[in-house]
Protein backbone atom coordinates (compact mmCIF):
# COMPACT_ATOMS: atom_id res chain seq x y z
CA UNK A 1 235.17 183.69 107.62
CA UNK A 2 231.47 184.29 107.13
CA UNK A 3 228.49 184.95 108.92
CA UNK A 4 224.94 183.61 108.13
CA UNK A 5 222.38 185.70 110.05
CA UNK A 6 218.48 184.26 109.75
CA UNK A 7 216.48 187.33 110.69
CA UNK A 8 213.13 185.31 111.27
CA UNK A 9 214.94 183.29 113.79
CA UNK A 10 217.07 186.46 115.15
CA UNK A 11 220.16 184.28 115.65
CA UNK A 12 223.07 184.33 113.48
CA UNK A 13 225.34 181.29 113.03
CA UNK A 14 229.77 181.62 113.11
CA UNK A 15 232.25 179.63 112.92
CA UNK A 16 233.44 177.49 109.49
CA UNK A 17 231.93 174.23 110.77
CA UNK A 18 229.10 175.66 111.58
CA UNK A 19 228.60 177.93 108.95
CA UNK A 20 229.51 175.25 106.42
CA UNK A 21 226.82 172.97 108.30
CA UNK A 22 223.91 175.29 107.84
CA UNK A 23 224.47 176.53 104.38
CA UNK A 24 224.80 172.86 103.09
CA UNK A 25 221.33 171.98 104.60
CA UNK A 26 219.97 174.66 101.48
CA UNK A 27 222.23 173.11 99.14
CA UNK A 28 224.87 175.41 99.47
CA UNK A 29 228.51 174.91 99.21
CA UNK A 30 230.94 176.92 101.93
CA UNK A 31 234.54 176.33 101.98
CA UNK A 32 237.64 178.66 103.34
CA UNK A 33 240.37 178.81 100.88
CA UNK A 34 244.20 180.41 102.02
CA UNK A 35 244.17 184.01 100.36
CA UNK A 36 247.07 184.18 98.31
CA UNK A 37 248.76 187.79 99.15
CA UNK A 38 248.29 190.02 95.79
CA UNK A 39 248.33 193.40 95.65
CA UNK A 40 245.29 194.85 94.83
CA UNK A 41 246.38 196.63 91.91
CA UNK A 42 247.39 192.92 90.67
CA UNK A 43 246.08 192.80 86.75
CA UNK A 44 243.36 189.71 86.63
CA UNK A 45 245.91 187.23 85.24
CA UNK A 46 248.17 187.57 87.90
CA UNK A 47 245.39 186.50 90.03
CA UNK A 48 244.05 183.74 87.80
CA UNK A 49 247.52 182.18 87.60
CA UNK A 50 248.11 182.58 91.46
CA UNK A 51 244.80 180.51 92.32
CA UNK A 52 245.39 178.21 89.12
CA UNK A 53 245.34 174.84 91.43
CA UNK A 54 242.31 175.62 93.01
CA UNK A 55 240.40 176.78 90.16
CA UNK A 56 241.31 173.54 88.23
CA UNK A 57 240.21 171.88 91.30
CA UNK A 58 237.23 173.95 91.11
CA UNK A 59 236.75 173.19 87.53
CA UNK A 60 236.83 169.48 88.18
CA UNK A 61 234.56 169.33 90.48
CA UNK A 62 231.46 171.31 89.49
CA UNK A 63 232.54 171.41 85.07
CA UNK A 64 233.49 175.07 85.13
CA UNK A 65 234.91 175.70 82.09
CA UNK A 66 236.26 179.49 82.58
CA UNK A 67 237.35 181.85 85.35
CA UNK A 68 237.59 185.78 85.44
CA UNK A 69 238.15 188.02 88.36
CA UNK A 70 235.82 191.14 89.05
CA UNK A 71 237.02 193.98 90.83
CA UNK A 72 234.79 196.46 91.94
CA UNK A 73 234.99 199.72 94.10
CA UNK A 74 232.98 202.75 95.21
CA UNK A 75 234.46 204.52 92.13
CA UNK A 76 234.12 201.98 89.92
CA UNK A 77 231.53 203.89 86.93
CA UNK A 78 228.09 203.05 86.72
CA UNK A 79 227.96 200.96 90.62
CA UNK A 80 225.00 201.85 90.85
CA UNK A 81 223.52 200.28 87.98
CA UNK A 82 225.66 197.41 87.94
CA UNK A 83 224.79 196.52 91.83
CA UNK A 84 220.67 196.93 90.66
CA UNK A 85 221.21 193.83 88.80
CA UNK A 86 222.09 191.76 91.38
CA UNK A 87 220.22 192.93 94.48
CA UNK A 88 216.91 192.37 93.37
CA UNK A 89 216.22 188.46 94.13
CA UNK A 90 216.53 186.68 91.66
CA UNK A 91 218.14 182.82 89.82
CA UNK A 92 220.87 181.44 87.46
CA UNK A 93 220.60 178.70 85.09
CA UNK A 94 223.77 177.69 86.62
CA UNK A 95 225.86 177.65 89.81
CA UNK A 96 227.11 181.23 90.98
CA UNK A 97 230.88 180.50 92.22
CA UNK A 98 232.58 182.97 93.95
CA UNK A 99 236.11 182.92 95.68
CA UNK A 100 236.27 186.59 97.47
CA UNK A 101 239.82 188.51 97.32
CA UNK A 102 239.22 191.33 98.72
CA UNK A 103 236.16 193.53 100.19
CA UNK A 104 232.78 192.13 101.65
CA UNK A 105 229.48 191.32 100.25
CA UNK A 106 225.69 189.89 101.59
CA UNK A 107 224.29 187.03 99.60
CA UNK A 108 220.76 186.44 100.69
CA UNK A 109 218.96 183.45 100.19
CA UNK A 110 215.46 182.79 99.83
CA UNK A 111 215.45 178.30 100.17
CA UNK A 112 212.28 176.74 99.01
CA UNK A 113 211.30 176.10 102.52
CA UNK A 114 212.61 178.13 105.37
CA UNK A 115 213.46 181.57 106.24
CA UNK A 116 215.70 184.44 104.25
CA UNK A 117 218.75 184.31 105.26
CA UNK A 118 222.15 186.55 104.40
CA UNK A 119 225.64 185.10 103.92
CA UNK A 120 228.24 187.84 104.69
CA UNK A 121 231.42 187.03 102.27
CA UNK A 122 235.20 188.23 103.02
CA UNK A 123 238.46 186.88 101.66
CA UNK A 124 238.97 183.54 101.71
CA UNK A 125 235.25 182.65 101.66
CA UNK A 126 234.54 180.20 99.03
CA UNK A 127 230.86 179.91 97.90
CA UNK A 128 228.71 177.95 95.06
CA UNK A 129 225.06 179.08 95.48
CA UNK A 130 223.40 176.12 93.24
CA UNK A 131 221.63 177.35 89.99
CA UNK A 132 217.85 177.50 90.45
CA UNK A 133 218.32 179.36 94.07
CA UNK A 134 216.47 182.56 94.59
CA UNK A 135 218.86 185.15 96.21
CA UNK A 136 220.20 188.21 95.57
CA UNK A 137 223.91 190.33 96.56
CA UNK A 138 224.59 193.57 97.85
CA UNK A 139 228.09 194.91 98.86
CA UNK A 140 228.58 195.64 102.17
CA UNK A 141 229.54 199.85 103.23
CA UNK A 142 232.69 199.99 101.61
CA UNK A 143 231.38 199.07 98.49
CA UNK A 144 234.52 196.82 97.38
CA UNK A 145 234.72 193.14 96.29
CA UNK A 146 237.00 191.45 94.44
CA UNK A 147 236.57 188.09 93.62
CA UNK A 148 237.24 184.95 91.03
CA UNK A 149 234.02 183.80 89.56
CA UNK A 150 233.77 180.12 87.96
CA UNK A 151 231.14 179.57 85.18
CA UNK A 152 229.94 176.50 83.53
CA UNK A 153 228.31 178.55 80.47
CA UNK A 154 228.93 182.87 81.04
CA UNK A 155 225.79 182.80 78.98
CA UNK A 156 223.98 180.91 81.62
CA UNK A 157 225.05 183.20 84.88
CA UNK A 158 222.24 185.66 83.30
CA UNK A 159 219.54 186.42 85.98
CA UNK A 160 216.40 185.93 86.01
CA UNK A 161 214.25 188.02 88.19
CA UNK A 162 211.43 186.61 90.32
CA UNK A 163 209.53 190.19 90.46
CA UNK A 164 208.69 188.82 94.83
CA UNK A 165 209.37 191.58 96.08
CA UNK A 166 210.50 189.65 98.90
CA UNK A 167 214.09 191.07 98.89
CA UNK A 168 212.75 194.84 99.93
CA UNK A 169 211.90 193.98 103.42
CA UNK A 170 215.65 192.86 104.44
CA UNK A 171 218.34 195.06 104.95
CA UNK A 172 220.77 195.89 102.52
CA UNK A 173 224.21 196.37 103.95
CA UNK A 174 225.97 194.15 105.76
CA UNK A 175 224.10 193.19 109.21
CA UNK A 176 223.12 196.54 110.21
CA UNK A 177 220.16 197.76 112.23
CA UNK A 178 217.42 195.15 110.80
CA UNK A 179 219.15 191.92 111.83
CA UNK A 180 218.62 192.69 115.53
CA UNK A 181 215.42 191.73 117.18
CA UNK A 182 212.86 193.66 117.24
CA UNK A 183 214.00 196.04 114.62
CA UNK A 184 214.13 193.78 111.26
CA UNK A 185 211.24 194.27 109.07
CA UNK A 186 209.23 191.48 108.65
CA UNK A 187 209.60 189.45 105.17
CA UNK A 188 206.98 189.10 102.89
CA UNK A 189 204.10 190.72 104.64
């Protein structure tokens, strides 16, 4: 289940309800969804057709029209240059759907009004970060995610970089020394 830690206010919000509360008051959708056991050497279809009721659920609801799975691990070639496309802060043209399999991840999100704050993913966490919202993802120590992504257009999930800056004063692996008080470095000064 995730974790939403607001470093401004140094207090970090648990529990689905609660977590599902907060995140809706930016606009964000939270949901748990059952994690189907797969192995994690399962090919992407296997996966797809496992989770086929809730994607078409999915797809109802918000007009997805296609699903893949990405799989990524420390070995996986060229990481590194993969993960600087999506941890610099940044917005989509569309929603950004994610149902995580396996692994962790930090989505941070920079709301119109109101502090940063970082969404810590795990399986079963189902999240829609509306297109239009600045925020950016890093993977969390292990460096492994898997998860089904839901697209309305593929061509419209491109990002488009904001060029803040705001994003290098937070940490970026999953809560470590900067989200307690007194240590976090202080956003956009």
């Amino acid at each position: 289940m995730a974790l939403v830690k607001i470093p401004a206010e140094g207090r970090t919000v648990e529990g689905e309800s609660n977590v599902r509360e907060y995140l809706s008051g930016a606009g964000i959708d939270y949901e748990v969804v059952p994690v189907i056991p797969l192995s994690s050497s399962a090919p992407a279809s296997e996966v797809l057709e496992g989770y086929a009721a809730a994607i078409e659920g999915l797809k109802a609801r918000g007009g997805y029209t296609t699903a893949d799975v990405i799989d990524v691990k420390a070995e996986t070639p060229g990481l590194d240059a993969m993960l600087a496309r999506f941890n610099s802060e940044h917005w989509h043209d569309e929603d950004e759907v994610r149902l995580i399999l396996e692994g962790r991840g930090l989505f941070h999100i920079h709301p119109e009004s109101g502090p940063v704050f970082a969404i810590e993913v795990q399986p079963g966490d189902l999240i829609r970060v509306p297109k239009g919202t600045h925020h950016w993802f890093d993977l969390c120590g292990e460096r492994r995610i898997r998860a089904i992504r839901l697209f309305q257009n593929p061509a419209g999930w491109t990002p488009h970089y904001t060029g803040s800056g705001v994003d290098a004063g937070f940490q970026p692996v999953c809560f470590g020394p900067a989200y307690f008080p007194g240590t976090q470095p202080v956003a956009g000064a």
